[in-house]
N, C-alpha and C. Protein backbone atom coordinates (compact mmCIF):
# COMPACT_ATOMS: atom_id res chain seq x y z
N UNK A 1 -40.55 9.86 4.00
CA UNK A 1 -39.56 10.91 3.85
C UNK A 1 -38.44 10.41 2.94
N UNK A 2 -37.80 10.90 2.13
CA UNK A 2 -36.86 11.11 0.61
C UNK A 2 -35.43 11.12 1.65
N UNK A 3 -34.87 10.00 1.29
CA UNK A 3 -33.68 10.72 2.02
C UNK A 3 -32.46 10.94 0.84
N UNK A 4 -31.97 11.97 0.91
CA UNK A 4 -30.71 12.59 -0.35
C UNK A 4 -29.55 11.44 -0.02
N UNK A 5 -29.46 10.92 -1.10
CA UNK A 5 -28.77 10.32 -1.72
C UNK A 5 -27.04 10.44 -1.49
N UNK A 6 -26.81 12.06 -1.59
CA UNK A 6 -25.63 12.43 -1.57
C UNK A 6 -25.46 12.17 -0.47
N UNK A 7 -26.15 12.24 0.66
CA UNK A 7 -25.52 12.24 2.37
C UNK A 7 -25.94 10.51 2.70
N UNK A 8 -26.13 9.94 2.14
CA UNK A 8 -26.75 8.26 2.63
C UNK A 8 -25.29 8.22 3.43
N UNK A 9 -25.53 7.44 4.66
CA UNK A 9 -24.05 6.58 4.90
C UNK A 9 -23.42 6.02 4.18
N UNK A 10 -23.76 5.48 2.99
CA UNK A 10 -22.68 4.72 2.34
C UNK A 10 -21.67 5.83 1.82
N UNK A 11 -22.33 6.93 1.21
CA UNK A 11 -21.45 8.21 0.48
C UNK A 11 -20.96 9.49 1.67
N UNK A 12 -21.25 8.74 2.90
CA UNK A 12 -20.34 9.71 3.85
C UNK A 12 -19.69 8.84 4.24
N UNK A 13 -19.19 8.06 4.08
CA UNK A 13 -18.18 7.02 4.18
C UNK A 13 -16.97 6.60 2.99
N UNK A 14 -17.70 7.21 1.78
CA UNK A 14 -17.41 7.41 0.54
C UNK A 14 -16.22 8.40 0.47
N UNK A 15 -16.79 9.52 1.09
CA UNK A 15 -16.10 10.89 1.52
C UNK A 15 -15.53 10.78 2.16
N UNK A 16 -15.48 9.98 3.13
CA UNK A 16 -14.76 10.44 4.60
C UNK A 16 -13.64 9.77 3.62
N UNK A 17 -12.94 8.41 2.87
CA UNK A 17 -12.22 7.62 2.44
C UNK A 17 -11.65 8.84 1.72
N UNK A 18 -12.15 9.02 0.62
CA UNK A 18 -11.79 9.86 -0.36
C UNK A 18 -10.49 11.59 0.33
N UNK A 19 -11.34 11.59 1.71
CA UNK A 19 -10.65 12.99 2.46
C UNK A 19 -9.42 11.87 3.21
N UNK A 20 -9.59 10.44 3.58
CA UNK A 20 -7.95 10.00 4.05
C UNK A 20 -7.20 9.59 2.95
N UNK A 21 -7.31 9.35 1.61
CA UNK A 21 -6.45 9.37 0.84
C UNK A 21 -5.83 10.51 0.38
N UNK A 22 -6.49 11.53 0.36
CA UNK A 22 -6.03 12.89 -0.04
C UNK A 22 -5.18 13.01 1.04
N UNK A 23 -5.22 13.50 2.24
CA UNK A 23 -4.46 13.26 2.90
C UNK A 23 -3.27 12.50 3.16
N UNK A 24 -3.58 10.82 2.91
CA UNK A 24 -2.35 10.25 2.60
C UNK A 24 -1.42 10.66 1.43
N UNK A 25 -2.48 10.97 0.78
CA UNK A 25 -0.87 11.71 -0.77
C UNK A 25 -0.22 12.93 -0.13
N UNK A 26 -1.16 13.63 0.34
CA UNK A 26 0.16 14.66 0.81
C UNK A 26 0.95 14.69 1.45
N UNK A 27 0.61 14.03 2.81
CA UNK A 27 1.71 13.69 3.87
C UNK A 27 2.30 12.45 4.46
N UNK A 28 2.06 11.58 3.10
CA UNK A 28 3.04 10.38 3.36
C UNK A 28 3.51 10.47 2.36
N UNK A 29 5.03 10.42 2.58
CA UNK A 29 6.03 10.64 1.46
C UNK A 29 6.72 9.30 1.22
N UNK A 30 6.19 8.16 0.41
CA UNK A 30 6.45 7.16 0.52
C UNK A 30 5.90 6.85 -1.32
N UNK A 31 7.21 7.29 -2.11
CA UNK A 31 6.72 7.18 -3.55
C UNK A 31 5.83 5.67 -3.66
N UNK A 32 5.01 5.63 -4.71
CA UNK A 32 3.86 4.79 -5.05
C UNK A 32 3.31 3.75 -4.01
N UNK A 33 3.03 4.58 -3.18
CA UNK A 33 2.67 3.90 -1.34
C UNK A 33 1.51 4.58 -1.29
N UNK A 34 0.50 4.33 -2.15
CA UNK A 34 -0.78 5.67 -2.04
C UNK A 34 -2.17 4.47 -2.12
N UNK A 35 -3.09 4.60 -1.20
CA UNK A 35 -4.19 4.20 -1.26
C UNK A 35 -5.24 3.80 -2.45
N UNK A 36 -4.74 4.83 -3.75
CA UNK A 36 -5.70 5.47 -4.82
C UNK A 36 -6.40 4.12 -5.50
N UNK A 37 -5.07 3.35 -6.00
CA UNK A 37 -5.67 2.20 -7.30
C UNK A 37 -6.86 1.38 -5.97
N UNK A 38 -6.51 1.03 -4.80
CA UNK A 38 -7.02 0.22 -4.13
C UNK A 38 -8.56 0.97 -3.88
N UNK A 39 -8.92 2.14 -3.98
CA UNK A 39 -9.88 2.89 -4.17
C UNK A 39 -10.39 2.76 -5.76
N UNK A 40 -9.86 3.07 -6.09
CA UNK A 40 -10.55 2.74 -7.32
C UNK A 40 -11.05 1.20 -7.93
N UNK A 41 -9.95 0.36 -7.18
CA UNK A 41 -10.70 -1.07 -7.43
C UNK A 41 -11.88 -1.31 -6.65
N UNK A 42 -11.79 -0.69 -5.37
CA UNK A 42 -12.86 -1.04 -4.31
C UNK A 42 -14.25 -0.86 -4.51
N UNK A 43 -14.03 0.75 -5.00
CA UNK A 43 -14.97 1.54 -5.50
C UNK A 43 -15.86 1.26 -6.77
N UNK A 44 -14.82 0.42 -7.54
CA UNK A 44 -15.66 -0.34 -8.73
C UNK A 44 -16.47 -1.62 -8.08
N UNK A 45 -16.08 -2.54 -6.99
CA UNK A 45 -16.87 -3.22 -6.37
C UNK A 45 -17.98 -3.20 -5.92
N UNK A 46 -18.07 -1.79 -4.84
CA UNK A 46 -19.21 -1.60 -4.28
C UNK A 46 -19.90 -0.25 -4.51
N UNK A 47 -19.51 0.77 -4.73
CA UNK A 47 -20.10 1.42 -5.16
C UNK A 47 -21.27 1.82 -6.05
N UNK A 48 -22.82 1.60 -5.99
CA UNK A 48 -23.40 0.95 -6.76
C UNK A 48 -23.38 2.00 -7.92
N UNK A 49 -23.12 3.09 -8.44
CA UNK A 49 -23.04 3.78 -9.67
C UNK A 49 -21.42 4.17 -10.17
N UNK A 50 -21.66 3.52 -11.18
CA UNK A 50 -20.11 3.81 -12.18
C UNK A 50 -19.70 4.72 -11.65
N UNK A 51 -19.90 6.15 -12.32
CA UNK A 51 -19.89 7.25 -12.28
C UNK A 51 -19.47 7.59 -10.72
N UNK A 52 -20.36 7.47 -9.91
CA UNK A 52 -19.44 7.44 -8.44
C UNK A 52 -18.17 6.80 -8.14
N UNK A 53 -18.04 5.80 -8.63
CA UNK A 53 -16.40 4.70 -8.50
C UNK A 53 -15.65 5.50 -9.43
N UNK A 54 -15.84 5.86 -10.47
CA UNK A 54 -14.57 6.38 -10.94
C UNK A 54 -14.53 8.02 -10.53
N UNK A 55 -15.31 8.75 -9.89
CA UNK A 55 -15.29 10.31 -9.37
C UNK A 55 -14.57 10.22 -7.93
N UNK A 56 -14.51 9.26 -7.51
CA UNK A 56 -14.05 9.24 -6.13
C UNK A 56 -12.60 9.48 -6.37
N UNK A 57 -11.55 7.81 -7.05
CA UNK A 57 -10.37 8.37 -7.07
C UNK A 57 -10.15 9.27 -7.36
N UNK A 58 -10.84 9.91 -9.05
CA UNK A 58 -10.29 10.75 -9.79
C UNK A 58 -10.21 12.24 -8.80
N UNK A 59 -11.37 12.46 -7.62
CA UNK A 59 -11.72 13.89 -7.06
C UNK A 59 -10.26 13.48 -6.26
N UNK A 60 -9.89 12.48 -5.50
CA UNK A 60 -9.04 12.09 -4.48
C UNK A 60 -7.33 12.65 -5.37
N UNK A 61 -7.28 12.34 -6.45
CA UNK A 61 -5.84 12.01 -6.93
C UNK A 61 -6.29 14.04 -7.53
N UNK A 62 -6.89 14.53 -8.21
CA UNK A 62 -7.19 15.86 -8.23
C UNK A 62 -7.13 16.47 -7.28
N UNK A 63 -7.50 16.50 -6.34
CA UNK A 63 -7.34 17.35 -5.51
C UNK A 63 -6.10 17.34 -4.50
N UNK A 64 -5.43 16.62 -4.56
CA UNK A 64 -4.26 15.95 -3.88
C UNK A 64 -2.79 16.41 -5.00
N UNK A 65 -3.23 16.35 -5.92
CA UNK A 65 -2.48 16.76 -7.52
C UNK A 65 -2.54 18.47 -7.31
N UNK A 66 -3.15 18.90 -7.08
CA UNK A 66 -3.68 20.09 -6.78
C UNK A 66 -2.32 21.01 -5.87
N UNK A 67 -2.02 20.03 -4.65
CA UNK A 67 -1.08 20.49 -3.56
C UNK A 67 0.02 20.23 -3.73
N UNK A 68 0.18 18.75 -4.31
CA UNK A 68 1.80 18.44 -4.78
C UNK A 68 2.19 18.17 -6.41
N UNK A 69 1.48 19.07 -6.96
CA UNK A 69 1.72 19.34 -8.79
C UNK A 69 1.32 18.49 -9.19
N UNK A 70 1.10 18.55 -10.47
CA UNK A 70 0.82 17.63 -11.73
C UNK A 70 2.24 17.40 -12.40
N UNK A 71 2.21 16.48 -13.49
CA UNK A 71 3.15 16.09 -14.10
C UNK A 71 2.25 15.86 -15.82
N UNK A 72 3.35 15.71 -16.53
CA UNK A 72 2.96 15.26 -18.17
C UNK A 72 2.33 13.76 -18.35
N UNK A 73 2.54 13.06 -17.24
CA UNK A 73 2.10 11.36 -17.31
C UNK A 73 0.63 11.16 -16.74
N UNK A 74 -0.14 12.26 -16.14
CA UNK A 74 -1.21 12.37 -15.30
C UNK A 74 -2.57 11.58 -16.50
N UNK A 75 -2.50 11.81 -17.57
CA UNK A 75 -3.18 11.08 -18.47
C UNK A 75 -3.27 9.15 -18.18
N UNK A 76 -2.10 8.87 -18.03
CA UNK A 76 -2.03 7.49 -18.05
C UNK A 76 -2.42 7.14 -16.64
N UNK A 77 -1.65 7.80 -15.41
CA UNK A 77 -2.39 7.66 -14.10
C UNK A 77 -3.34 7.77 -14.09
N UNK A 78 -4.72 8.21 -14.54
CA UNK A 78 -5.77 8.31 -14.24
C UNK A 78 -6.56 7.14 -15.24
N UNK A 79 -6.09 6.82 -16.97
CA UNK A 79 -6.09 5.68 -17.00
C UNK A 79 -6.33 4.70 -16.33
N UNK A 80 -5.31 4.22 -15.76
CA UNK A 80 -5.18 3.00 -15.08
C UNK A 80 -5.58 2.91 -13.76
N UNK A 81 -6.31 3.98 -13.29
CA UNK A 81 -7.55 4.00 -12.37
C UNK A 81 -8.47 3.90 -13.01
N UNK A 82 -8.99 4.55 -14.09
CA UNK A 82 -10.19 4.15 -14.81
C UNK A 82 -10.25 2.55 -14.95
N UNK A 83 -9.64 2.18 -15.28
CA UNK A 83 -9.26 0.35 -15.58
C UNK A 83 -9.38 -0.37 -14.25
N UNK A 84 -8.85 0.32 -13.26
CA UNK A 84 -8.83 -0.56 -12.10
C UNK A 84 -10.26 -0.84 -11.76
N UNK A 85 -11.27 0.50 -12.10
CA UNK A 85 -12.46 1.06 -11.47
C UNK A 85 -13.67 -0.92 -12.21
N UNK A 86 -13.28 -0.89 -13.37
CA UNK A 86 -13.70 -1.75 -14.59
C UNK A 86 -13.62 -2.81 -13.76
N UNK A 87 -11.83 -3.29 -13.58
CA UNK A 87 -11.59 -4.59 -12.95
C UNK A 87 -12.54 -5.06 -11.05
N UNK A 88 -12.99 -3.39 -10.50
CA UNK A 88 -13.68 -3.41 -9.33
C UNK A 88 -15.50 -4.05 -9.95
N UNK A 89 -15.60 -3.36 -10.90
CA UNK A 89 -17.08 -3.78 -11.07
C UNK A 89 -17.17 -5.21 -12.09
N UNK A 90 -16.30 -5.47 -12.76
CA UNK A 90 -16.30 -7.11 -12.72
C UNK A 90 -16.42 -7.98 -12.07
N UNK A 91 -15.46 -7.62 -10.17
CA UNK A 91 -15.67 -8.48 -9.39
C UNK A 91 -17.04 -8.05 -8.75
N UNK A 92 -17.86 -6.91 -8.62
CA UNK A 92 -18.87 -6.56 -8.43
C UNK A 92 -19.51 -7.93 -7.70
N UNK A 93 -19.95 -8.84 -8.01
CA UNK A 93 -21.23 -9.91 -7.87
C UNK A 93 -20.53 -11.04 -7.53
N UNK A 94 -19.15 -10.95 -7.24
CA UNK A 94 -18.43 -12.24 -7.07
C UNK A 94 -17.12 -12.35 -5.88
N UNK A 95 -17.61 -11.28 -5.22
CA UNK A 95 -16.14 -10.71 -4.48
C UNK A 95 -15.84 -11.60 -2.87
N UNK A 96 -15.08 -11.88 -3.80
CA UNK A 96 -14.07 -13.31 -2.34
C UNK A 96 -12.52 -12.95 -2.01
N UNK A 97 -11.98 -13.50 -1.24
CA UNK A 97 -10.23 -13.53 -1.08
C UNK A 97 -10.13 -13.49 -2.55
N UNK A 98 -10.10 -14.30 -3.68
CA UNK A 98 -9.54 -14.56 -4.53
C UNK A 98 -9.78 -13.45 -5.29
N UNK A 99 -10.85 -13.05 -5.84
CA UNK A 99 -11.54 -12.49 -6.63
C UNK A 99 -10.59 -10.77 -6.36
N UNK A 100 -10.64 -10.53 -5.10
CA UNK A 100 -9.72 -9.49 -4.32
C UNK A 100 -8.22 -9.35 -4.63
N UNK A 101 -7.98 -10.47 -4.39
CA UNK A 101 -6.59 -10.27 -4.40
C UNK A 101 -5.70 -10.98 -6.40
N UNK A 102 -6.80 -10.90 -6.79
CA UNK A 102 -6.91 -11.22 -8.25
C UNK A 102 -7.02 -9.84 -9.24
N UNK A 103 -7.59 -9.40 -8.68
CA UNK A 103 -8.21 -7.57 -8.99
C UNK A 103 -7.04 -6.94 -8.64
N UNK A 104 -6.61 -6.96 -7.21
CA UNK A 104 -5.43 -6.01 -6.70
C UNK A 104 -4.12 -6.06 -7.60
N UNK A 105 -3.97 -7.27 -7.64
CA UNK A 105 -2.73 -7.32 -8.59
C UNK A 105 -2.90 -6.80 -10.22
N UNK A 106 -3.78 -7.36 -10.44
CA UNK A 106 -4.04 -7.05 -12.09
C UNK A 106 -4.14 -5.52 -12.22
N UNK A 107 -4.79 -4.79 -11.14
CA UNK A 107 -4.76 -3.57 -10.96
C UNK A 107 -3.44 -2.70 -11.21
N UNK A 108 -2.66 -3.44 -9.86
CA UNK A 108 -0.92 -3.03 -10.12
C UNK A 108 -0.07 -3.21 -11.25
N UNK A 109 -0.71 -4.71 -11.94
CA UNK A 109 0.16 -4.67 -13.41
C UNK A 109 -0.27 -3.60 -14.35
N UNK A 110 -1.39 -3.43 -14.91
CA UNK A 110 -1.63 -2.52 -15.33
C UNK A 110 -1.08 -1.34 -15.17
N UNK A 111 -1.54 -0.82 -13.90
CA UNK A 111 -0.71 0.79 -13.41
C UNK A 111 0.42 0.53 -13.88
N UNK A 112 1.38 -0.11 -13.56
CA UNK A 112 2.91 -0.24 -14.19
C UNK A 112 2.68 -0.44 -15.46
N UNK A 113 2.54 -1.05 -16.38
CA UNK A 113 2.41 -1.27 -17.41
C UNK A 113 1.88 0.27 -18.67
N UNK A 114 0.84 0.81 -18.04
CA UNK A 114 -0.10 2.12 -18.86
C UNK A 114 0.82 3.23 -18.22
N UNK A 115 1.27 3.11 -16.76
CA UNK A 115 2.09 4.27 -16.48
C UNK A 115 3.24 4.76 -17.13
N UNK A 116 3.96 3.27 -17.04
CA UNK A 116 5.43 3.21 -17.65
C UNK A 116 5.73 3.80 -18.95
N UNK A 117 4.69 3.01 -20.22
CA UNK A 117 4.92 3.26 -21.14
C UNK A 117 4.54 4.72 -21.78
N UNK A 118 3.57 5.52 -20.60
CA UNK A 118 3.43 6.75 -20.53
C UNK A 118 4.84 7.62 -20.06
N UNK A 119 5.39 7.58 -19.19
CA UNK A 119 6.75 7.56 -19.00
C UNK A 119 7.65 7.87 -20.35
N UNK A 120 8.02 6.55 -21.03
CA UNK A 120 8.75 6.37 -22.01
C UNK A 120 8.11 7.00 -23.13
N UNK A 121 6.88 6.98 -23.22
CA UNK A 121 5.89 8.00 -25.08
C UNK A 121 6.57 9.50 -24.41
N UNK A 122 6.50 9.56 -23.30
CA UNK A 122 6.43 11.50 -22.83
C UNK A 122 7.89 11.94 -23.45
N UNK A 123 8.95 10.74 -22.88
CA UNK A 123 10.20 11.33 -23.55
C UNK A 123 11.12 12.16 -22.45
N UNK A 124 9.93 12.13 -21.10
CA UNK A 124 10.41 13.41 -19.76
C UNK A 124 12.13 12.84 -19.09
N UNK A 125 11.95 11.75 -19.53
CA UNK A 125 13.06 10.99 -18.49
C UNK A 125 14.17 10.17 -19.39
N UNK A 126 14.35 10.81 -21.05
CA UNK A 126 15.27 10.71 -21.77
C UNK A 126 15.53 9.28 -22.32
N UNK A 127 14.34 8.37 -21.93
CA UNK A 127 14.86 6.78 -22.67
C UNK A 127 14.32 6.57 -24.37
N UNK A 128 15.43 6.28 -24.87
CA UNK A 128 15.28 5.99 -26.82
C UNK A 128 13.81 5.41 -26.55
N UNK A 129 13.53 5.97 -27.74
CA UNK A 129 12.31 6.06 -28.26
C UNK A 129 12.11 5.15 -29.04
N UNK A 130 12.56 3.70 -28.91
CA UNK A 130 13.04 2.46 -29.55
C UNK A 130 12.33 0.98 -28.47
N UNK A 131 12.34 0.22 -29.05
CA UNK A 131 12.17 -0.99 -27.40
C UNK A 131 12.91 -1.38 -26.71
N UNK A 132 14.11 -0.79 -26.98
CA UNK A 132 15.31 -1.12 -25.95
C UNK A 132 14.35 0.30 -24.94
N UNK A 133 14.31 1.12 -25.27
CA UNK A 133 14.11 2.32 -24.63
C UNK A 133 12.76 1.85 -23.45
N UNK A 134 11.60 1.38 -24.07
CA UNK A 134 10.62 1.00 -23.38
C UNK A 134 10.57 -0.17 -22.35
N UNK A 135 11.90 -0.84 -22.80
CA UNK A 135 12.13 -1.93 -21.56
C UNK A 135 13.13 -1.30 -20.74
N UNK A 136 14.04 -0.46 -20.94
CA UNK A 136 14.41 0.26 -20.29
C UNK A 136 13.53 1.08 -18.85
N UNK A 137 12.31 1.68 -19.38
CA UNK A 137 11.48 2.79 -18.53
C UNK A 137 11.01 1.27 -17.74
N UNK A 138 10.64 -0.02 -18.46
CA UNK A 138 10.13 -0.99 -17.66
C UNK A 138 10.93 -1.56 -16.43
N UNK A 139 12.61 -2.05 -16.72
CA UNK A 139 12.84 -2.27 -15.41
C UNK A 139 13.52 -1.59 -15.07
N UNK A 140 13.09 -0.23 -15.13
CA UNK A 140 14.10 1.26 -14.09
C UNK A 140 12.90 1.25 -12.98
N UNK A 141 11.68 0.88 -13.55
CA UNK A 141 10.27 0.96 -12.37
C UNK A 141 10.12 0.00 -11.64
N UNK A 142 10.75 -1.17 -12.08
CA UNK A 142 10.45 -2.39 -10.59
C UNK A 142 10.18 -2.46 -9.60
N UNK A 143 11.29 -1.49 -8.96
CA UNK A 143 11.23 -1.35 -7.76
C UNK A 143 9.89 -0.22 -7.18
N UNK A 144 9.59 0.46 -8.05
CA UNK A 144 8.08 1.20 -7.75
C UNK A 144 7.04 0.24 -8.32
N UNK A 145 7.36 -0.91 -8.75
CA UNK A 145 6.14 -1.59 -9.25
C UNK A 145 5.60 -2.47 -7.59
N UNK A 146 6.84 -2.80 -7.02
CA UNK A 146 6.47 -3.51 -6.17
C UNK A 146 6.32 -3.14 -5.05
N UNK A 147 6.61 -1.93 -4.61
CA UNK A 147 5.86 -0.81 -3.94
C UNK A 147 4.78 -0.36 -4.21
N UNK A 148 3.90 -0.46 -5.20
CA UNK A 148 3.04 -0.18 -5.74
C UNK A 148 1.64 -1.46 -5.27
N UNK A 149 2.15 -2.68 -5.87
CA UNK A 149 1.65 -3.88 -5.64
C UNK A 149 1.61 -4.07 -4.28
N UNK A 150 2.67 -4.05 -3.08
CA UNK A 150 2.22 -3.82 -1.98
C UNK A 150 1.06 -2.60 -1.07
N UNK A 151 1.48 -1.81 -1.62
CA UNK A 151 0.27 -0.79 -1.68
C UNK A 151 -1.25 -1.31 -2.14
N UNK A 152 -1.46 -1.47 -3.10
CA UNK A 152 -2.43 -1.61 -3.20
C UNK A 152 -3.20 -3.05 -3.16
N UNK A 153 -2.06 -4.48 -2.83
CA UNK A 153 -2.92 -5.18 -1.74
C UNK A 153 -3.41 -4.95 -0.14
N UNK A 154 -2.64 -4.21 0.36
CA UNK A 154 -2.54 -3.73 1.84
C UNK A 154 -3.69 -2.70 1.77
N UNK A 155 -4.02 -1.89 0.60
CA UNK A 155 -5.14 -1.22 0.94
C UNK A 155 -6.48 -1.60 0.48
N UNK A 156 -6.27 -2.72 -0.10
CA UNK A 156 -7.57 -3.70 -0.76
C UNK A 156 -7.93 -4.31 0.43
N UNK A 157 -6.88 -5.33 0.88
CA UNK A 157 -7.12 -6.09 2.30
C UNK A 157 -7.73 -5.14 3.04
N UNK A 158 -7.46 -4.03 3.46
CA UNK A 158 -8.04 -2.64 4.61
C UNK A 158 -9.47 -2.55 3.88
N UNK A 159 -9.56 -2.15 2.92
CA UNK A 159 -11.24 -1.56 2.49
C UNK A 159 -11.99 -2.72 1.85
N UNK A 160 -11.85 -3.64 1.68
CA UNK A 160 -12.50 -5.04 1.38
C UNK A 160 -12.96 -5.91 2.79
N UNK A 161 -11.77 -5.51 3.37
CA UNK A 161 -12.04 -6.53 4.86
C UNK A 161 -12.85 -5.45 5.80
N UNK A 162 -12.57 -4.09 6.03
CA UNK A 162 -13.50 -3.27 6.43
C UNK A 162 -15.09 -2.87 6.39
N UNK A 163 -14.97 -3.22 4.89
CA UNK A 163 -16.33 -3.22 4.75
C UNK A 163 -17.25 -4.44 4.80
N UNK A 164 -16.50 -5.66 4.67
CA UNK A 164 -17.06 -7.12 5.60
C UNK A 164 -17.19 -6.56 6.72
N UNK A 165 -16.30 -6.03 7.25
CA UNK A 165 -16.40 -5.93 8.96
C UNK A 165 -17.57 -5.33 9.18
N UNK A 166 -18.17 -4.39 8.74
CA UNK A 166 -18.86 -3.45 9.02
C UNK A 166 -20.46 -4.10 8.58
N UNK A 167 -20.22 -4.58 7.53
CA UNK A 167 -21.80 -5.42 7.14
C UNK A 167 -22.45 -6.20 8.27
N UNK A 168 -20.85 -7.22 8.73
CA UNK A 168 -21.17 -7.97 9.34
C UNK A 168 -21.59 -7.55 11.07
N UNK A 169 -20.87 -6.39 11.14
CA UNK A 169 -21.64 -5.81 12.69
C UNK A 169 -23.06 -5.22 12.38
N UNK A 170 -23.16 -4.62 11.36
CA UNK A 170 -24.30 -4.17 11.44
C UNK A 170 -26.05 -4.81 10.87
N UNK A 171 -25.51 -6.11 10.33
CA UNK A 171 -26.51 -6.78 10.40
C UNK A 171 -26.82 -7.82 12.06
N UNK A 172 -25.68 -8.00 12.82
CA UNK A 172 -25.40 -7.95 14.02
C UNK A 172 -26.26 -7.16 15.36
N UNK A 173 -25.98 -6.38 14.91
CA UNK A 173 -26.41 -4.80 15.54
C UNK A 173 -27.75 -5.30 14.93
N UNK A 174 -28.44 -4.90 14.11
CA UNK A 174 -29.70 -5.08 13.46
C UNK A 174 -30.08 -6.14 14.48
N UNK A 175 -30.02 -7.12 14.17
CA UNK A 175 -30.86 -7.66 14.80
C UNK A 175 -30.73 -8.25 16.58
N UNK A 176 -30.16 -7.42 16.80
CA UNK A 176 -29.73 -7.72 18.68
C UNK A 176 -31.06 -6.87 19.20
């Protein structure tokens, strides 16, 4: 018997993630305190098709974008999930503490980095259009950078260590 693909446990588990981040964007009001990049790095890890790792955040941050608006910078946010998705399937074949928490961060620099200067090209938030201007948009965000960076080690640690957890009971389970 064929079993569909779309419903395997791994991709209702896929989903179920994808429906608590959506959720977390809407009703945790805790600017750049959002699950997403850590999904999208994760998702580049294990997820065994591209195309699935980067549809997950993107359906998660869409449909969540959906309830609490879009903005002019949504180009670069989704960027730097695409990138994170890259930095997840690099560690693909190699994924340790390090490798994790090597990804998570590089993840967060980035987001700050592709966000920011999206920020400052848009022009929305009035900084010269000069490099005083762009280091300007850089440390007006600090303090969301490192809200950000905590975010998305805290949700790497959660879905990296979760899904150890879970291997490891159920090859456990398997063979009891």
């Amino acid at each position: 018997m064929m079993r569909n693909k779309w419903f395997s446990p791994k991709m209702l588990l896929a989903y179920a993630v994808v429906l608590l981040v959506i959720a977390w964007r809407i009703f945790v009001e805790i600017p750049n305190f959002t699950p997403v990049m850590a999904l999208a790095f994760f998702g580049g890890a294990y997820f065994g098709r591209k195309h699935i790792a980067l549809i997950l955040p993107f359906a998660a941050m869409f449909i969540s974008d959906l309830i609490i608006g879009y903005h002019s910078t949504l180009i670069y946010v989704y960027l730097a999930f695409a990138l994170a998705v890259g930095i997840g399937l690099w560690t693909r074949n190699r994924v340790n503490t390090w490798t994790v928490l090597g990804g998570a961060l590089a993840s967060s620099v980035l987001f700050y980095l592709i966000t920011n200067f999206g920020v400052w090209l848009s022009g929305m938030v009035g900084y010269p259009m000069n490099f005083n201007g762009l280091l300007m948009s850089y440390t007006q965000a600090i303090p969301f950078f490192r809200t950000e960076v905590i975010a998305t080690l805290s949700f790497s640690a959660l879905f990296f260590g979760a899904y150890y957890l879970v291997k490891q009971y159920s090859k456990s389970f398997a063979g009891a």
